[in-house]
N, C-alpha and C. Protein backbone atom coordinates (compact mmCIF):
# COMPACT_ATOMS: atom_id res chain seq x y z
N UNK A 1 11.23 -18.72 -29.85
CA UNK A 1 11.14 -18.63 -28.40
C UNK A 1 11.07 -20.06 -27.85
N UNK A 2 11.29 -20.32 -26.86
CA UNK A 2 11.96 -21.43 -26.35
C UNK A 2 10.27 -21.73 -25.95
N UNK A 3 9.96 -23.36 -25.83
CA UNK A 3 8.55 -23.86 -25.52
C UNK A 3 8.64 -23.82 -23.94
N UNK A 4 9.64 -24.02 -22.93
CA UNK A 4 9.19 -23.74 -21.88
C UNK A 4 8.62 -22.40 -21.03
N UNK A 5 9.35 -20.94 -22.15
CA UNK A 5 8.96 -19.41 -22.06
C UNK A 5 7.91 -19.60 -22.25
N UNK A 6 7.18 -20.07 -23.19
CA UNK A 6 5.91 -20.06 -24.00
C UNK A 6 4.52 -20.78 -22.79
N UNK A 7 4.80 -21.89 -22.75
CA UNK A 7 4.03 -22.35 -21.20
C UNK A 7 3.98 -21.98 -20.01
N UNK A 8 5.67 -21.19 -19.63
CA UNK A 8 4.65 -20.34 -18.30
C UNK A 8 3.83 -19.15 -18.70
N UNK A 9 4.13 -18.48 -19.45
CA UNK A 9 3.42 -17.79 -19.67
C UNK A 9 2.21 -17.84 -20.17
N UNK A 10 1.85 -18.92 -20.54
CA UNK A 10 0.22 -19.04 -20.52
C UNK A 10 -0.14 -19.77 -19.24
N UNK A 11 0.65 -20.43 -18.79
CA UNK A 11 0.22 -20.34 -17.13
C UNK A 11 0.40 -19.50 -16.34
N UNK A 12 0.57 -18.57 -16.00
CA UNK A 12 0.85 -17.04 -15.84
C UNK A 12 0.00 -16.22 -16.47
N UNK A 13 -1.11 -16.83 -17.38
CA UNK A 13 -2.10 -15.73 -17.76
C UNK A 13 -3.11 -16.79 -17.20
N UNK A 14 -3.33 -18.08 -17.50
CA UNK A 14 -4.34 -18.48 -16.57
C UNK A 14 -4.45 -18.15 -14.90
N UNK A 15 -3.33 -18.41 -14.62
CA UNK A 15 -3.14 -18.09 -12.86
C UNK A 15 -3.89 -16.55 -13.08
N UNK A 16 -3.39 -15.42 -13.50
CA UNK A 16 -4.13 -14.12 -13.20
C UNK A 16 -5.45 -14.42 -13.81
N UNK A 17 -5.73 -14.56 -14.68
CA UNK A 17 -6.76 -14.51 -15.77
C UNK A 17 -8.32 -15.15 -15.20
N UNK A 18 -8.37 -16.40 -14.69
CA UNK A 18 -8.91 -17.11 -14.45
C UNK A 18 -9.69 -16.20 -13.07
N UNK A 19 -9.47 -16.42 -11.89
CA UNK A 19 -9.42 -15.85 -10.54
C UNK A 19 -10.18 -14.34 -10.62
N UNK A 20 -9.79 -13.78 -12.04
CA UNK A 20 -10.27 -12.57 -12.20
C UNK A 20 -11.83 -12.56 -12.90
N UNK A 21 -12.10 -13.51 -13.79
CA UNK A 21 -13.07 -13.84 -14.74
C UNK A 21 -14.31 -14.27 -13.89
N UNK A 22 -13.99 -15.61 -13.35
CA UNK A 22 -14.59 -16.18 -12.76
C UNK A 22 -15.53 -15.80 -11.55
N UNK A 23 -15.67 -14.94 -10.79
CA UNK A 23 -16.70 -14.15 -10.09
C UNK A 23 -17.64 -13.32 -10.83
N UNK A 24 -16.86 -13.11 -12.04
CA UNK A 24 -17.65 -11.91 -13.13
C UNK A 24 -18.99 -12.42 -13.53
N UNK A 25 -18.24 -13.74 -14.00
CA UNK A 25 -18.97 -14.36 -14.47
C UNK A 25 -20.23 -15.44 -14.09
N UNK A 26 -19.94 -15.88 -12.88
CA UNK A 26 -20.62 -16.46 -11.53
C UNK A 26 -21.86 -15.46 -10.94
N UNK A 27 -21.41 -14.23 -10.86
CA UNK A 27 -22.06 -13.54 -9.82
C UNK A 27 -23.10 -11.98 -10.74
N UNK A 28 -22.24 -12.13 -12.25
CA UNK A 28 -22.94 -10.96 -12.59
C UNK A 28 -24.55 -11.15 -12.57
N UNK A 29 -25.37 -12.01 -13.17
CA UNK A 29 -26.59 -12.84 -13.53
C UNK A 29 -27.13 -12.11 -11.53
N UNK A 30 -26.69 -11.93 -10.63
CA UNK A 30 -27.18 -12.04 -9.42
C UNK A 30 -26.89 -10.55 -8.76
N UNK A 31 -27.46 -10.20 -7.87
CA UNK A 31 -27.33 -8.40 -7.30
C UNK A 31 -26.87 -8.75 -6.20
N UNK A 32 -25.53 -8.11 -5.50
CA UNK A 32 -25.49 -8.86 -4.00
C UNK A 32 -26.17 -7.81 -3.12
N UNK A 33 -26.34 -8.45 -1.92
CA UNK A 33 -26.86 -7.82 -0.86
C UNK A 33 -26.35 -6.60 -0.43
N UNK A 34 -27.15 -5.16 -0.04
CA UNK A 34 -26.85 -4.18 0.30
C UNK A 34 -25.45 -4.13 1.32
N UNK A 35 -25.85 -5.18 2.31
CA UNK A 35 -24.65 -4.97 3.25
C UNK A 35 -23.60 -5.47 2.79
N UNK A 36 -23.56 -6.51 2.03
CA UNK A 36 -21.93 -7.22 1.22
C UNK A 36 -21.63 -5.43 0.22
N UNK A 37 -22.59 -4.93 -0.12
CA UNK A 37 -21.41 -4.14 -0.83
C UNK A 37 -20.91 -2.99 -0.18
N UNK A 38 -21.56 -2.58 1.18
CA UNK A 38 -21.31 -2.08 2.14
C UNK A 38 -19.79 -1.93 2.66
N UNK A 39 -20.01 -3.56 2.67
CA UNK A 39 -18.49 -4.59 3.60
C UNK A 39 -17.46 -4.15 2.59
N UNK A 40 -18.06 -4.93 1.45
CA UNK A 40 -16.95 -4.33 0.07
C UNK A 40 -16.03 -3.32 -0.34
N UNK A 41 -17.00 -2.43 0.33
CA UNK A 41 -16.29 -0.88 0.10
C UNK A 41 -15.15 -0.82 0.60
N UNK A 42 -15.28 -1.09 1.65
CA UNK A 42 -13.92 -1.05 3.00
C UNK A 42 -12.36 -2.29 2.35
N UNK A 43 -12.41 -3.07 1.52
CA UNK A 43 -11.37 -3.89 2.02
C UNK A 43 -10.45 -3.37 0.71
N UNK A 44 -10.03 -3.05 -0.17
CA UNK A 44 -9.35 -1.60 -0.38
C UNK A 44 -8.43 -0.94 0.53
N UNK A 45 -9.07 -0.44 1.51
CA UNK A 45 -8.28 0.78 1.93
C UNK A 45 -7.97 -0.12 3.31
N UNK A 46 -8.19 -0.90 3.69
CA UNK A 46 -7.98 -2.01 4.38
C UNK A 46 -6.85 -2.86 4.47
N UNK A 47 -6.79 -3.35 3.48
CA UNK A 47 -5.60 -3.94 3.17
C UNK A 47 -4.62 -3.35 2.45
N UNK A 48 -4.50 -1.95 2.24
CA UNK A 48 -3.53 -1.01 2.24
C UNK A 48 -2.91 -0.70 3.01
N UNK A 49 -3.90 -0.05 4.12
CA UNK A 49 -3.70 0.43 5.62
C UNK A 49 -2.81 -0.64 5.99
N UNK A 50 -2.98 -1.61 6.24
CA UNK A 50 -2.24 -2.96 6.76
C UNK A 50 -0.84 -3.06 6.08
N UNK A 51 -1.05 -2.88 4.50
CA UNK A 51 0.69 -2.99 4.33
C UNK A 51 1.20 -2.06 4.75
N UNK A 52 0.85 -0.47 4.39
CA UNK A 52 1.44 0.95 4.79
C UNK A 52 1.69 0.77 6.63
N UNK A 53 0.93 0.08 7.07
CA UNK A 53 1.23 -0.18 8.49
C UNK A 53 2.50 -0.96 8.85
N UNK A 54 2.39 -2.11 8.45
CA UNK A 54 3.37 -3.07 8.76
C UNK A 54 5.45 -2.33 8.17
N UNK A 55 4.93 -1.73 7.24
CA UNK A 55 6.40 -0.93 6.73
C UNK A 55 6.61 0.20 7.66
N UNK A 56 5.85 0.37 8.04
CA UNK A 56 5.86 1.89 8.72
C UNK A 56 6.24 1.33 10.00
N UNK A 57 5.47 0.37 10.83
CA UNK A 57 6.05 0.30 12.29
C UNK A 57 7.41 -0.71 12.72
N UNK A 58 7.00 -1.98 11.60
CA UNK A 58 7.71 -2.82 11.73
C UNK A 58 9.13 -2.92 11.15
N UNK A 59 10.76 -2.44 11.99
CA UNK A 59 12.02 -2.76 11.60
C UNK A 59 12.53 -3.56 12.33
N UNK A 60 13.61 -4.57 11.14
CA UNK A 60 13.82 -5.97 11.25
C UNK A 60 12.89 -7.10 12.46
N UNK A 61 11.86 -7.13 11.89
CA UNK A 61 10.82 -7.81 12.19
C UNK A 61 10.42 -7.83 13.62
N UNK A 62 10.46 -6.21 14.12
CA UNK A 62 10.37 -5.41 15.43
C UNK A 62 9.28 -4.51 14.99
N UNK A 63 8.27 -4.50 16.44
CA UNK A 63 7.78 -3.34 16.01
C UNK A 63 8.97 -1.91 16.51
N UNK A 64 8.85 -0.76 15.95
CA UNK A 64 9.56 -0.01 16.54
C UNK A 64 8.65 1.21 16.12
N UNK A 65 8.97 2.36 17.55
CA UNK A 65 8.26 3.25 17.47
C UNK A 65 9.08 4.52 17.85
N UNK A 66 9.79 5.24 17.21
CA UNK A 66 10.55 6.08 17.95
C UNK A 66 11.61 7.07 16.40
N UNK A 67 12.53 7.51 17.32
CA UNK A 67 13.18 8.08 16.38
C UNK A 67 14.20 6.60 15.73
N UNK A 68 14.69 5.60 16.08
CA UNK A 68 15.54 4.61 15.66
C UNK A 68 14.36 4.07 14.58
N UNK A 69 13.44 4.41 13.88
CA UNK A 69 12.85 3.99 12.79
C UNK A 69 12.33 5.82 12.03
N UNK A 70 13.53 5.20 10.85
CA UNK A 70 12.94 6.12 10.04
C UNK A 70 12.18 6.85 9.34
N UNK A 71 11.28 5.73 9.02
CA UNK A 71 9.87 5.61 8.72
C UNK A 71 8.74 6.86 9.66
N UNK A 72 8.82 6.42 10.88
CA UNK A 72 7.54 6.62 11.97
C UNK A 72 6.97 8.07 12.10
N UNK A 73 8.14 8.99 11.96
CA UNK A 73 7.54 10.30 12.52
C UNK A 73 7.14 10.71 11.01
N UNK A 74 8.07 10.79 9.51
CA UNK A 74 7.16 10.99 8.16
C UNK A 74 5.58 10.53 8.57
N UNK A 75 5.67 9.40 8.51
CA UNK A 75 4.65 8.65 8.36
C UNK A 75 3.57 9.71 9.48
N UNK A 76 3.79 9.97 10.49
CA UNK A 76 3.19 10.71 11.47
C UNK A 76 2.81 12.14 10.98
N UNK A 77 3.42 12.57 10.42
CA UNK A 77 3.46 14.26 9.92
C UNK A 77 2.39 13.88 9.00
N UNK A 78 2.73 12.79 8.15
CA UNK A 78 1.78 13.14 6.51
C UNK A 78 0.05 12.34 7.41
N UNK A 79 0.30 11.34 8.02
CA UNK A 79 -1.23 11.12 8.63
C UNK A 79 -1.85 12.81 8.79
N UNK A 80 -1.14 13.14 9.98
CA UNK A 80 -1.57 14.91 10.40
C UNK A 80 -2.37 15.66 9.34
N UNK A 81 -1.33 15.53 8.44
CA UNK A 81 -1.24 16.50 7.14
C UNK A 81 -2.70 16.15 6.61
N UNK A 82 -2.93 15.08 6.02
CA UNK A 82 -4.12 13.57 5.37
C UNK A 82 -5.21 14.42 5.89
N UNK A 83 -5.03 13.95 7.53
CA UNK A 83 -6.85 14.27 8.32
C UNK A 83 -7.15 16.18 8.27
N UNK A 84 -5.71 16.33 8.53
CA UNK A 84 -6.15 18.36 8.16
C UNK A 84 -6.71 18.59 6.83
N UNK A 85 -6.11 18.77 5.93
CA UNK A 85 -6.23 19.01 4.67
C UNK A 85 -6.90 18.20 3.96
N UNK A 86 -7.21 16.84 3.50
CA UNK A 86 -8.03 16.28 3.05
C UNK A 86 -7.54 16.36 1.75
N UNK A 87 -6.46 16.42 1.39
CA UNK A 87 -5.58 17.02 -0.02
C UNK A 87 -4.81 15.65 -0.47
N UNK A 88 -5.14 15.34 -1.26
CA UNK A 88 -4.31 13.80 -1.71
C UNK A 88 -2.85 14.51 -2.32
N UNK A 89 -2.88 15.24 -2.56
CA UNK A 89 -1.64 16.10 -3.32
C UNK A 89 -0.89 16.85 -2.37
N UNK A 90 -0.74 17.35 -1.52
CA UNK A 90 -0.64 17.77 -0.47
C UNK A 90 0.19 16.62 0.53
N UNK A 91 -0.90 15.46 0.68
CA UNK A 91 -0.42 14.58 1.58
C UNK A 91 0.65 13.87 1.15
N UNK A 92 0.64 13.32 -0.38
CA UNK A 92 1.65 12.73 -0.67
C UNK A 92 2.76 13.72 -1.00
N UNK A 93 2.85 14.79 -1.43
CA UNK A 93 3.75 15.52 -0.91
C UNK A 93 4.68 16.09 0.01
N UNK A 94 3.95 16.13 1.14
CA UNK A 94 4.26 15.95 2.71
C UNK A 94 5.46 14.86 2.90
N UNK A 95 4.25 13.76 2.44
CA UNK A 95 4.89 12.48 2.40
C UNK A 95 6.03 12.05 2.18
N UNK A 96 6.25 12.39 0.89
CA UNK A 96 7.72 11.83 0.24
C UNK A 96 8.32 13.08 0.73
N UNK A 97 8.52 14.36 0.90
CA UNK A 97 9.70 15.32 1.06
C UNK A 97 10.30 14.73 2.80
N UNK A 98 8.85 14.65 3.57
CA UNK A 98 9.23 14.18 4.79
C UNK A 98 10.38 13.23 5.14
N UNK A 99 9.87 12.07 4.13
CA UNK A 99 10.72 11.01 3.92
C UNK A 99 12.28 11.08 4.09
N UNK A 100 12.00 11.52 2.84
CA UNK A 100 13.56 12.42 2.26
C UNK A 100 14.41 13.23 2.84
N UNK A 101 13.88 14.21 3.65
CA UNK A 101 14.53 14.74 4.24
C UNK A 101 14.65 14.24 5.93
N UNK A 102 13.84 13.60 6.16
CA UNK A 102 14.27 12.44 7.80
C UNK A 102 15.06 11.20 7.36
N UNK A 103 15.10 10.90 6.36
CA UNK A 103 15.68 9.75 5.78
C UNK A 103 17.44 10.28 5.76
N UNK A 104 17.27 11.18 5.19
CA UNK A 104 18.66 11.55 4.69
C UNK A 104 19.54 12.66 5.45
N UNK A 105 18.75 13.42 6.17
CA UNK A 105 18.91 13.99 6.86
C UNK A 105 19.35 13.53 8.28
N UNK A 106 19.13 12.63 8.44
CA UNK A 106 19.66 11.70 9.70
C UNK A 106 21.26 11.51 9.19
N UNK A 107 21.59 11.21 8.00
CA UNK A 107 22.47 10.40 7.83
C UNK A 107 23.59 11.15 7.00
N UNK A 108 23.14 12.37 7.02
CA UNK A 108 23.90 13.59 6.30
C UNK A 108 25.08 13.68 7.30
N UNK A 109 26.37 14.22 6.82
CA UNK A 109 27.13 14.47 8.21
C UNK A 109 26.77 16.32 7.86
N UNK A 110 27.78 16.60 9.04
CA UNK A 110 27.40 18.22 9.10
C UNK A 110 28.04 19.14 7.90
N UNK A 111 27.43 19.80 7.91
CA UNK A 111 27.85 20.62 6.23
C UNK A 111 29.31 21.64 7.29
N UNK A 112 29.36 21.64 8.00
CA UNK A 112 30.31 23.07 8.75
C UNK A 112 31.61 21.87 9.31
């Protein structure tokens, strides 16, 4: 194997490796504060929300809200679906058929 394959890739395990260790190891010895793990809980579903957001509203670096984004109304049905049902199986189900069939279904010509 070639020596330059060989060095990124152990820089490529330090870059992940390191960043990951290093709080473990800093912070285990210590208990954090009730409210930091409070805060903690939340940034997870946080910075999910934020990407699933930004794909969902934003086409070609527009927000758009309507039927000219394909995305918006799926995305609208399976939220619905999410807060009714409370069904992770369910929702992502919703989800992707929604997709699929507003996705493609737009762009189907007529069967007749």
């Amino acid at each position: 194997m070639n020596k330059h394959i060989v060095l990124v890739i152990i820089g490529m395990f330090a870059v992940t490796f390191i960043p990951r260790i290093l709080p473990t190891l800093l912070f285990s010895k210590y208990e954090m504060p009730k409210w930091l793990r409070r805060v903690i809980k939340y940034v997870p579903i946080s910075v999910f929300s934020y990407l699933i957001m930004t794909d969902v509203l934003f086409v070609d670096q527009k927000m758009t809200i309507g039927f000219a984004n394909t995305k918006f109304l799926p995305a609208l049905a399976t939220l619905i679906v999410a807060i009714k049902s409370k069904s992770i199986g369910i929702t992502i189900l919703v989800g992707v058929l929604g997709y699929i069939l507003y996705q493609y279904g737009m762009t189907m010509p007529p069967l007749l």
